[in-house]
PDB file of N, CA and C in Angstrom:
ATOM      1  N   UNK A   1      -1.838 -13.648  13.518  1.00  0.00           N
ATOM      2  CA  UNK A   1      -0.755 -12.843  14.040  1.00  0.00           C
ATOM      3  C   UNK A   1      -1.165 -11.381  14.018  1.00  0.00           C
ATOM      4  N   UNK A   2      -0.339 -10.512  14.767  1.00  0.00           N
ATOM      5  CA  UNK A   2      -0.820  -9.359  14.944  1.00  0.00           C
ATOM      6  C   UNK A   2       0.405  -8.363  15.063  1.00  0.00           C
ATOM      7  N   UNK A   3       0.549  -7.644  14.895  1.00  0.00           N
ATOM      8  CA  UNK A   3       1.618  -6.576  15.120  1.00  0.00           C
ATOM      9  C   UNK A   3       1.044  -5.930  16.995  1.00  0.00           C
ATOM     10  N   UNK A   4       2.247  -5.016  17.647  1.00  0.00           N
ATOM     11  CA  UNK A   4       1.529  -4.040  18.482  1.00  0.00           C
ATOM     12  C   UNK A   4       1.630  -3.018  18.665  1.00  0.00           C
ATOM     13  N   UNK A   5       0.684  -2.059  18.141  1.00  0.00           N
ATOM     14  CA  UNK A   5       0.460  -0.963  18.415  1.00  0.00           C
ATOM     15  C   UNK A   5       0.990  -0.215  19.933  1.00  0.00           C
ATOM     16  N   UNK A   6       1.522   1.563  19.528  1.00  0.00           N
ATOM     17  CA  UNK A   6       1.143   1.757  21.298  1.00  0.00           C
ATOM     18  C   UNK A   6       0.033   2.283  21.581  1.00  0.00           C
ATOM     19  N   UNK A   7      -1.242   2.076  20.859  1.00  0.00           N
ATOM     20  CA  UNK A   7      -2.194   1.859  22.176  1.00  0.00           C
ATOM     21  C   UNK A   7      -2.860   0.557  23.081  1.00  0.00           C
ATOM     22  N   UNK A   8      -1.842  -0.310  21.995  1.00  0.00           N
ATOM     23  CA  UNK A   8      -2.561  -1.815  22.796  1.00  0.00           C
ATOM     24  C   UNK A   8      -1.556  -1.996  24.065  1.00  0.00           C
ATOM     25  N   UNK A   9      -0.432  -1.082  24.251  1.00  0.00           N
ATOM     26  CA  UNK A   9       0.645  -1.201  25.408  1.00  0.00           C
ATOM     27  C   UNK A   9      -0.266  -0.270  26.561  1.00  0.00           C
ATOM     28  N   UNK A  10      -1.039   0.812  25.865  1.00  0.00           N
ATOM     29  CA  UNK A  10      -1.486   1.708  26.815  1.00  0.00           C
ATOM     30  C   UNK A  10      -2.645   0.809  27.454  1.00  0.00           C
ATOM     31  N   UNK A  11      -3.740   0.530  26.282  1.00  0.00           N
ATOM     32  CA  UNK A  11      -4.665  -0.242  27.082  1.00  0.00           C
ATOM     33  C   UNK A  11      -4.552  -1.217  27.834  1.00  0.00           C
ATOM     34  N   UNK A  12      -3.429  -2.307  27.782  1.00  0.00           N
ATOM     35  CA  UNK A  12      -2.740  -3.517  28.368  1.00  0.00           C
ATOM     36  C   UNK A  12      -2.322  -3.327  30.024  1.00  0.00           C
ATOM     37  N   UNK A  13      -1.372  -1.304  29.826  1.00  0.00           N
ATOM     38  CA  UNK A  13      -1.063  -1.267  30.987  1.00  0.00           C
ATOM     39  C   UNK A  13      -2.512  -0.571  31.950  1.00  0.00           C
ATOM     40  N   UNK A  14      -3.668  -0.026  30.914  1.00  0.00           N
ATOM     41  CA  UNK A  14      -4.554   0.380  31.850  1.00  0.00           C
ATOM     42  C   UNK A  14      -4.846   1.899  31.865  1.00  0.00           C
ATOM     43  N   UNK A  15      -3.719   2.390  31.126  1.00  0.00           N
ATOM     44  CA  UNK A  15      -3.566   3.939  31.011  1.00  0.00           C
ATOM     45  C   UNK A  15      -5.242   4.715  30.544  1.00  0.00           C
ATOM     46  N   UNK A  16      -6.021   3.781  29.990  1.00  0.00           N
ATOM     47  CA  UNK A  16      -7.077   4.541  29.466  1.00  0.00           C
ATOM     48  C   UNK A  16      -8.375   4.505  30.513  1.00  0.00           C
ATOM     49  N   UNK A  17      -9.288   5.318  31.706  1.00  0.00           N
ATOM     50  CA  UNK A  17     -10.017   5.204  32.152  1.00  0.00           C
ATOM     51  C   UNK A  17     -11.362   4.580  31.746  1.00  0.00           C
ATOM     52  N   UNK A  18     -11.730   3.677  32.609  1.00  0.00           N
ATOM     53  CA  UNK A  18     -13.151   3.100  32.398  1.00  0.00           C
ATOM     54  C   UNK A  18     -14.207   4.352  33.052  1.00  0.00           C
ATOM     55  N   UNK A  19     -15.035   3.995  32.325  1.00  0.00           N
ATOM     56  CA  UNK A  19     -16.573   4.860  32.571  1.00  0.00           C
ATOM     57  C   UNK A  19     -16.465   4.871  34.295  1.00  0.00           C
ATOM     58  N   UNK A  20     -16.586   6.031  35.042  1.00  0.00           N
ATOM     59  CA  UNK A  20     -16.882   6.218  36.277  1.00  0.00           C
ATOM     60  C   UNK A  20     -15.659   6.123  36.772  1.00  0.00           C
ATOM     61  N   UNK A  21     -14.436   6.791  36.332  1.00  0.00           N
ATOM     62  CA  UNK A  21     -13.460   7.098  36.829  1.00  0.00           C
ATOM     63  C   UNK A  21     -12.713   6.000  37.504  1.00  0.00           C
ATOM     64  N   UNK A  22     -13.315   4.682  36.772  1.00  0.00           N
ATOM     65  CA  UNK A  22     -12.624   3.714  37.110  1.00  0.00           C
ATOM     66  C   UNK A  22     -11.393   3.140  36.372  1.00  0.00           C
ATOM     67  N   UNK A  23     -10.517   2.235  36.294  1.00  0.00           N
ATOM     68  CA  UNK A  23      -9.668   1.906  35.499  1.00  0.00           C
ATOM     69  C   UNK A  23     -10.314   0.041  34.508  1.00  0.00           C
ATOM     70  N   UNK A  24     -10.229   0.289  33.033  1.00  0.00           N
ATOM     71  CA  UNK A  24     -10.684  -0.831  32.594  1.00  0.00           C
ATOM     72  C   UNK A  24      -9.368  -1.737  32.472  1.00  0.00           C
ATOM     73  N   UNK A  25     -10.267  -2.987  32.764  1.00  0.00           N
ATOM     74  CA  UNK A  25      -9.310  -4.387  32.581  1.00  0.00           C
ATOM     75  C   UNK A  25      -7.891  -4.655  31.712  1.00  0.00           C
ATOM     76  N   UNK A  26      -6.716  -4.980  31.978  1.00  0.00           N
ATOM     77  CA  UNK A  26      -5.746  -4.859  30.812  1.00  0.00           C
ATOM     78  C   UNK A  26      -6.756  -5.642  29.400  1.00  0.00           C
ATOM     79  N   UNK A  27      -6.403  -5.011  28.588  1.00  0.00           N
ATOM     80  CA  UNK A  27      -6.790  -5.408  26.550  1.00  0.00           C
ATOM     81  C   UNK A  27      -5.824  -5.017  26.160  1.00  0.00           C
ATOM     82  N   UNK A  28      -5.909  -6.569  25.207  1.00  0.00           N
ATOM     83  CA  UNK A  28      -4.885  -6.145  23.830  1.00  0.00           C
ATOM     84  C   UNK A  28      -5.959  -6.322  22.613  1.00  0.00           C
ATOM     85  N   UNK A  29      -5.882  -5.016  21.652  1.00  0.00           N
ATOM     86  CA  UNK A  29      -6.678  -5.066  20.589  1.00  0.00           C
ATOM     87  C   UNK A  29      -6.222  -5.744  19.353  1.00  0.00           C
ATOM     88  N   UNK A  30      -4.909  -5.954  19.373  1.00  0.00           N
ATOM     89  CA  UNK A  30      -4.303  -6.485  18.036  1.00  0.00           C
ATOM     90  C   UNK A  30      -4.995  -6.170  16.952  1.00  0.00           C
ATOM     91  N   UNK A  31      -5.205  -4.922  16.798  1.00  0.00           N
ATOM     92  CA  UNK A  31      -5.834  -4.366  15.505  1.00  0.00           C
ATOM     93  C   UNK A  31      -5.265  -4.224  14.213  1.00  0.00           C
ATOM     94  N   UNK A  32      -3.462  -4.212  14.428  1.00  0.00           N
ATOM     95  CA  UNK A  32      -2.896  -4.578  13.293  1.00  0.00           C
ATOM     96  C   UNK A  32      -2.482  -5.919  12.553  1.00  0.00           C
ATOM     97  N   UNK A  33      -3.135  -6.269  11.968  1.00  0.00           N
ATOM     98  CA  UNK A  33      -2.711  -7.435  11.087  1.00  0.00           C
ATOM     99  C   UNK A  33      -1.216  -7.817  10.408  1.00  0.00           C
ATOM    100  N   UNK A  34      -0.773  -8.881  10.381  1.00  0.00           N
ATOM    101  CA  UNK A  34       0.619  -9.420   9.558  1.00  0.00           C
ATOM    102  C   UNK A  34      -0.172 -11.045   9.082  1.00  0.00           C
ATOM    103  N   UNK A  35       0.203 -11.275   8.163  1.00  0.00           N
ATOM    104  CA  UNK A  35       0.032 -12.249   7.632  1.00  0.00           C
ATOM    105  C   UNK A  35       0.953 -12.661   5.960  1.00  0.00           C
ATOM    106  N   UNK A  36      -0.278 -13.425   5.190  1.00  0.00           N
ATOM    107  CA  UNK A  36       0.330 -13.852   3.730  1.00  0.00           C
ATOM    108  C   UNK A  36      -0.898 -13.636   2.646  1.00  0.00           C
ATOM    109  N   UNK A  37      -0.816 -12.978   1.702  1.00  0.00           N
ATOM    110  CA  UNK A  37      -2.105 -12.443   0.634  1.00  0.00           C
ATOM    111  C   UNK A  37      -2.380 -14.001  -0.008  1.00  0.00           C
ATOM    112  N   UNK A  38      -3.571 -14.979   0.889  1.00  0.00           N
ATOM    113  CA  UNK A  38      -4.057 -16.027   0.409  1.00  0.00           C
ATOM    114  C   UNK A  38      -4.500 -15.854  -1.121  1.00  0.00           C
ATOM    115  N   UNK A  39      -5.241 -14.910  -1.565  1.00  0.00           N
ATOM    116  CA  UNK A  39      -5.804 -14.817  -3.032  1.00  0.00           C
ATOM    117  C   UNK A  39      -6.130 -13.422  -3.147  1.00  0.00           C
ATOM    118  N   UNK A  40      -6.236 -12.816  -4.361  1.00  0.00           N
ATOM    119  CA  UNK A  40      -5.919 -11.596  -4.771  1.00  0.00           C
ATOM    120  C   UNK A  40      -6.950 -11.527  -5.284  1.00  0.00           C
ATOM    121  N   UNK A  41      -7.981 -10.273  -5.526  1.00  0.00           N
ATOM    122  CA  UNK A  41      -9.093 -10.298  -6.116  1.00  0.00           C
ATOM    123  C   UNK A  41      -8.991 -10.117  -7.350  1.00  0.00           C
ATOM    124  N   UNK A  42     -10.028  -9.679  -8.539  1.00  0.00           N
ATOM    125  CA  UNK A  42      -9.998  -9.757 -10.195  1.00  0.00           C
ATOM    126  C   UNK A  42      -9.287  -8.208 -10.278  1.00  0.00           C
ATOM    127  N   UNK A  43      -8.302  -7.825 -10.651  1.00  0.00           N
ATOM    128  CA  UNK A  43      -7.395  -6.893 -11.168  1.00  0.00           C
ATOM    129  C   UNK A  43      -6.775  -6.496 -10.428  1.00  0.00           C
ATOM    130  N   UNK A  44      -6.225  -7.157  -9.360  1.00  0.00           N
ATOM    131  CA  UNK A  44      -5.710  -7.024  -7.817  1.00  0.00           C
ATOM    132  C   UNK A  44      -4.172  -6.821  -8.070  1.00  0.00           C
ATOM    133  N   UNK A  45      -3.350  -6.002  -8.682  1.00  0.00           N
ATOM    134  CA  UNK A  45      -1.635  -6.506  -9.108  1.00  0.00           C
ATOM    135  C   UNK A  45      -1.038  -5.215  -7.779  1.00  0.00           C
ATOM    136  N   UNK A  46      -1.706  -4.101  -7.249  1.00  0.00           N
ATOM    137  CA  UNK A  46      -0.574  -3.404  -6.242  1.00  0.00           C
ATOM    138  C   UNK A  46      -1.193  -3.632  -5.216  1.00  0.00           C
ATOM    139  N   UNK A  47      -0.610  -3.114  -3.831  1.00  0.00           N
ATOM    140  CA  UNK A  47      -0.280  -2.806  -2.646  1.00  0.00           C
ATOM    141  C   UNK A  47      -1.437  -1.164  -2.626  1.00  0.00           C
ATOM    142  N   UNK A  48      -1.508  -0.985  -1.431  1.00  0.00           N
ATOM    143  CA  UNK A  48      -2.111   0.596  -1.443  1.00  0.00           C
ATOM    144  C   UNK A  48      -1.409   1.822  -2.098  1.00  0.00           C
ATOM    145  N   UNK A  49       0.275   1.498  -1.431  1.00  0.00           N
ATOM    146  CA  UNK A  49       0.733   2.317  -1.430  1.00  0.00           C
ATOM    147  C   UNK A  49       1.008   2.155  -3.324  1.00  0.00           C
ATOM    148  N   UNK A  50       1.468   1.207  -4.201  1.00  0.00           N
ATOM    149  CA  UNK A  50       1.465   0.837  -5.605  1.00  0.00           C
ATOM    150  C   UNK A  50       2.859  -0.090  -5.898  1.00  0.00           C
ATOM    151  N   UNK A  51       3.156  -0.961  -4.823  1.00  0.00           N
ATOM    152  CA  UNK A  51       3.986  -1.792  -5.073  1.00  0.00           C
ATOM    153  C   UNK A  51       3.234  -2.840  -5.625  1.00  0.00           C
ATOM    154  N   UNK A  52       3.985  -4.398  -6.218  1.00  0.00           N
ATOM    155  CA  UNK A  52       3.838  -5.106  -6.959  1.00  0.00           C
ATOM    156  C   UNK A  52       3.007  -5.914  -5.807  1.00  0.00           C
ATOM    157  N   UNK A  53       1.887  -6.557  -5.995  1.00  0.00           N
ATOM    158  CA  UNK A  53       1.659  -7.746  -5.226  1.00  0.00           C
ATOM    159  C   UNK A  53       1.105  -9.144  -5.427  1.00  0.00           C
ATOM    160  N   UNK A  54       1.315  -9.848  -5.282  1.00  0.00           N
ATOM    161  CA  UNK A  54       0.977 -11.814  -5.791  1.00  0.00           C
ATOM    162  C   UNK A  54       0.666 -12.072  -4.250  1.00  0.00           C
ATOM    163  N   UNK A  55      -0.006 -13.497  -4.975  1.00  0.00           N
ATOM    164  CA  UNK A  55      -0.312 -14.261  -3.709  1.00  0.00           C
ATOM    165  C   UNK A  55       0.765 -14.934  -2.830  1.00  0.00           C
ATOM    166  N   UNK A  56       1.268 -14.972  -1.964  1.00  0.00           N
ATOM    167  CA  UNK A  56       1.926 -15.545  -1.020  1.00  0.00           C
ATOM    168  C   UNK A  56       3.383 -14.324  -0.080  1.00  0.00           C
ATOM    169  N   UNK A  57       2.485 -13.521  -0.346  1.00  0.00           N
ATOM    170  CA  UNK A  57       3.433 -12.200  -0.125  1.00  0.00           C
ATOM    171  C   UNK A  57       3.254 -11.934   1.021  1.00  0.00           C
ATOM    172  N   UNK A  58       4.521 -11.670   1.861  1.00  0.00           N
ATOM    173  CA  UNK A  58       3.891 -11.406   3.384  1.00  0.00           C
ATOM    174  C   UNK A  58       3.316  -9.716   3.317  1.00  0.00           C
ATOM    175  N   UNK A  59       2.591  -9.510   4.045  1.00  0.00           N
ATOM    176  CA  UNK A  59       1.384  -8.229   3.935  1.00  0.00           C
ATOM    177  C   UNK A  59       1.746  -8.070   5.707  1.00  0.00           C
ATOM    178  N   UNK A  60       1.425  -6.665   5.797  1.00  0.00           N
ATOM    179  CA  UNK A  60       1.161  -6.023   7.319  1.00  0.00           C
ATOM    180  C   UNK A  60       0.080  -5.077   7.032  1.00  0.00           C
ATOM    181  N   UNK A  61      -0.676  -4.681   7.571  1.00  0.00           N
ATOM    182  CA  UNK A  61      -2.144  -3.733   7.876  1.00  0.00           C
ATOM    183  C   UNK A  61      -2.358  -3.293   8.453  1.00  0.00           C
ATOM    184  N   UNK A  62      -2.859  -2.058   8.342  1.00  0.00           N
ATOM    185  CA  UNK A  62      -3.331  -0.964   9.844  1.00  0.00           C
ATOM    186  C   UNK A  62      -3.954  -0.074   9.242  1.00  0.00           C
ATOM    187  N   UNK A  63      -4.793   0.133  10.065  1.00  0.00           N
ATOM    188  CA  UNK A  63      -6.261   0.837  10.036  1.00  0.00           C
ATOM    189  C   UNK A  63      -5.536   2.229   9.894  1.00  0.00           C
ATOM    190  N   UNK A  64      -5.266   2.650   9.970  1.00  0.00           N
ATOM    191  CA  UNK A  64      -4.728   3.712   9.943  1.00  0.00           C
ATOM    192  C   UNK A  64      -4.462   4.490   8.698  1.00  0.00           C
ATOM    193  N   UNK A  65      -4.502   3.825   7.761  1.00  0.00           N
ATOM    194  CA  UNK A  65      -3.872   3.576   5.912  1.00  0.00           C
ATOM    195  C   UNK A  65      -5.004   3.484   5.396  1.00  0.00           C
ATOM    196  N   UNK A  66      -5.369   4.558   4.773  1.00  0.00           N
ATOM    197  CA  UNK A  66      -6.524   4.191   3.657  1.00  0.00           C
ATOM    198  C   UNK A  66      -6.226   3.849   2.406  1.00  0.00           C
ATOM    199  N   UNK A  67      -7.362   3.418   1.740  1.00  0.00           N
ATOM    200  CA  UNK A  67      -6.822   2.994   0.045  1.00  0.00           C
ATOM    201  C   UNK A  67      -7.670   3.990  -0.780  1.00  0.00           C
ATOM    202  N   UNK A  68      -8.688   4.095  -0.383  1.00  0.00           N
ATOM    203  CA  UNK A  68      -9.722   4.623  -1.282  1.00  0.00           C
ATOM    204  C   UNK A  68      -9.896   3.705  -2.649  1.00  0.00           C
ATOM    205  N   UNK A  69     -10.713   2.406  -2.175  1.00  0.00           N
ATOM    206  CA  UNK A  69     -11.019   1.811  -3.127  1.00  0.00           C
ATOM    207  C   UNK A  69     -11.811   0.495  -2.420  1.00  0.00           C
ATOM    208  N   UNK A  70     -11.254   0.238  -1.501  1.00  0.00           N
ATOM    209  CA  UNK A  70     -11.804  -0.783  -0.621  1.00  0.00           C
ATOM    210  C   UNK A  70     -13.378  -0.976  -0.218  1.00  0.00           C
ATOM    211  N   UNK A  71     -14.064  -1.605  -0.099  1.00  0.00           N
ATOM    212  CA  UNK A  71     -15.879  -1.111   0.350  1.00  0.00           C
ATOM    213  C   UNK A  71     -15.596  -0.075   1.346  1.00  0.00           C
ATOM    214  N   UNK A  72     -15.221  -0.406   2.087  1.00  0.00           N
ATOM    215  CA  UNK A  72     -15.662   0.595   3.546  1.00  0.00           C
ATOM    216  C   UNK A  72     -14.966   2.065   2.533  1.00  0.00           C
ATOM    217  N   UNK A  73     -13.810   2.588   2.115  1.00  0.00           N
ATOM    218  CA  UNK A  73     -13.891   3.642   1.540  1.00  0.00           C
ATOM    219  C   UNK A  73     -14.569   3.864   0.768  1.00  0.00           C
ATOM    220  N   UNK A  74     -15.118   3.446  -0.255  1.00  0.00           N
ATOM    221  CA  UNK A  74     -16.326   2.956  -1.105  1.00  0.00           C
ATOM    222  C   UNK A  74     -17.288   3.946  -0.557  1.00  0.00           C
ATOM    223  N   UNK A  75     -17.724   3.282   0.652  1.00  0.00           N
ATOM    224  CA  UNK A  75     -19.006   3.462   1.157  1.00  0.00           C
ATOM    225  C   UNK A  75     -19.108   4.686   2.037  1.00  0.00           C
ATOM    226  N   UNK A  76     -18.095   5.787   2.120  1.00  0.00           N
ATOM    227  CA  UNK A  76     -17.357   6.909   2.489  1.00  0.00           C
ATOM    228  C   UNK A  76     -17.059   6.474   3.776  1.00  0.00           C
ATOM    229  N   UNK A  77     -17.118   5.214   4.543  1.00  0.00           N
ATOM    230  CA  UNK A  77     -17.152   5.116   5.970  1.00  0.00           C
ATOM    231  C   UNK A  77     -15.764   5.732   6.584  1.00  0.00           C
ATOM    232  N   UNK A  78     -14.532   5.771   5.880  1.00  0.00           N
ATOM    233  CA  UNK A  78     -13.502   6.391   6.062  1.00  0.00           C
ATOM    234  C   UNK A  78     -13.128   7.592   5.804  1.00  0.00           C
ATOM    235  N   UNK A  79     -12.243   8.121   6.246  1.00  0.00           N
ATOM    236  CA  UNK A  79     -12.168   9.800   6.076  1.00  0.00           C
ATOM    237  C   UNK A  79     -11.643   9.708   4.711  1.00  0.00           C
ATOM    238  N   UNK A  80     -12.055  11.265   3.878  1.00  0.00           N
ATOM    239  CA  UNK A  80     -11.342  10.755   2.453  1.00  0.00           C
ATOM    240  C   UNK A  80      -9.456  11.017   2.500  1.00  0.00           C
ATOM    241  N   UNK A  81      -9.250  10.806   1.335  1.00  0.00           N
ATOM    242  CA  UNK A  81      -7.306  10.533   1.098  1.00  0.00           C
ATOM    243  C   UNK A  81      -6.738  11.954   1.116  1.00  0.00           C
ATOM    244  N   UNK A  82      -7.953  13.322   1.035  1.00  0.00           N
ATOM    245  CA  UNK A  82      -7.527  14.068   0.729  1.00  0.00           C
ATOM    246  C   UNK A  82      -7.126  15.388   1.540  1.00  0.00           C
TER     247      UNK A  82
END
Protein backbone atom coordinates (compact mmCIF):
# COMPACT_ATOMS: atom_id res chain seq x y z
CA UNK A 1 0.00 0.00 0.00
CA UNK A 2 0.99 3.42 -0.54
CA UNK A 3 -0.24 6.77 0.47
CA UNK A 4 -0.36 9.82 -2.43
CA UNK A 5 1.68 12.36 -2.49
CA UNK A 6 1.10 15.71 -4.64
CA UNK A 7 3.78 15.01 -6.70
CA UNK A 8 2.62 11.61 -7.74
CA UNK A 9 -0.83 13.68 -8.89
CA UNK A 10 1.60 16.06 -10.72
CA UNK A 11 3.63 13.37 -12.34
CA UNK A 12 0.37 11.15 -13.10
CA UNK A 13 -1.16 14.30 -14.68
CA UNK A 14 2.20 14.99 -16.64
CA UNK A 15 2.85 18.42 -15.17
CA UNK A 16 6.65 17.62 -15.01
CA UNK A 17 8.60 17.95 -18.53
CA UNK A 18 10.53 15.12 -20.13
CA UNK A 19 14.10 15.79 -21.42
CA UNK A 20 13.65 17.76 -24.83
CA UNK A 21 10.77 19.70 -23.97
CA UNK A 22 8.76 16.85 -24.22
CA UNK A 23 6.05 15.69 -21.79
CA UNK A 24 6.92 12.22 -19.74
CA UNK A 25 4.48 9.31 -19.54
CA UNK A 26 1.75 9.54 -16.61
CA UNK A 27 3.86 7.82 -13.12
CA UNK A 28 2.81 7.11 -9.97
CA UNK A 29 5.81 6.90 -7.56
CA UNK A 30 4.05 5.73 -4.44
CA UNK A 31 6.96 6.72 -2.49
CA UNK A 32 5.02 6.92 0.64
CA UNK A 33 4.57 3.84 2.48
CA UNK A 34 1.44 2.64 4.96
CA UNK A 35 1.59 -0.58 6.26
CA UNK A 36 2.03 -2.81 9.82
CA UNK A 37 5.67 -2.87 11.89
CA UNK A 38 6.20 -6.83 11.03
CA UNK A 39 9.28 -6.95 13.66
CA UNK A 40 11.07 -4.35 15.51
CA UNK A 41 14.75 -4.35 15.68
CA UNK A 42 17.05 -4.98 19.15
CA UNK A 43 16.09 -1.75 21.29
CA UNK A 44 13.47 -0.67 18.82
CA UNK A 45 10.49 0.73 21.59
CA UNK A 46 9.72 4.54 19.63
CA UNK A 47 8.51 5.95 16.48
CA UNK A 48 10.92 8.84 14.99
CA UNK A 49 9.02 11.28 16.21
CA UNK A 50 9.21 9.23 20.20
CA UNK A 51 5.90 7.63 20.42
CA UNK A 52 5.48 4.10 21.80
CA UNK A 53 5.91 1.37 19.14
CA UNK A 54 5.26 -2.74 19.03
CA UNK A 55 4.86 -4.96 16.40
CA UNK A 56 1.58 -4.93 14.65
CA UNK A 57 1.13 -1.18 14.69
CA UNK A 58 -0.13 0.44 11.70
CA UNK A 59 3.01 2.78 10.54
CA UNK A 60 2.88 5.49 7.54
CA UNK A 61 6.41 6.77 5.99
CA UNK A 62 7.79 9.43 3.99
CA UNK A 63 10.93 10.29 2.87
CA UNK A 64 10.62 13.40 3.80
CA UNK A 65 11.13 12.66 7.82
CA UNK A 66 14.40 11.98 8.96
CA UNK A 67 15.41 10.01 12.07
CA UNK A 68 18.96 10.40 12.35
CA UNK A 69 19.72 7.00 13.31
CA UNK A 70 18.69 4.89 10.46
CA UNK A 71 21.84 3.59 8.00
CA UNK A 72 21.21 5.92 5.29
CA UNK A 73 21.37 8.86 8.09
CA UNK A 74 24.13 6.94 9.55
CA UNK A 75 25.93 7.11 6.50
CA UNK A 76 25.25 11.09 6.21
CA UNK A 77 23.32 10.22 2.91
CA UNK A 78 20.53 12.49 4.32
CA UNK A 79 20.54 16.07 5.12
CA UNK A 80 21.33 16.43 8.86
CA UNK A 81 18.14 17.12 11.61
CA UNK A 82 19.69 20.27 12.19
Amino acid sequence: MASICGTDVHLYQGDFGAAGGGRQNPFIAGHEFVGRVHRLGAGVTVDTVGQPLKEGDRVVWSPSIICGRCPACLRDVLPSLS
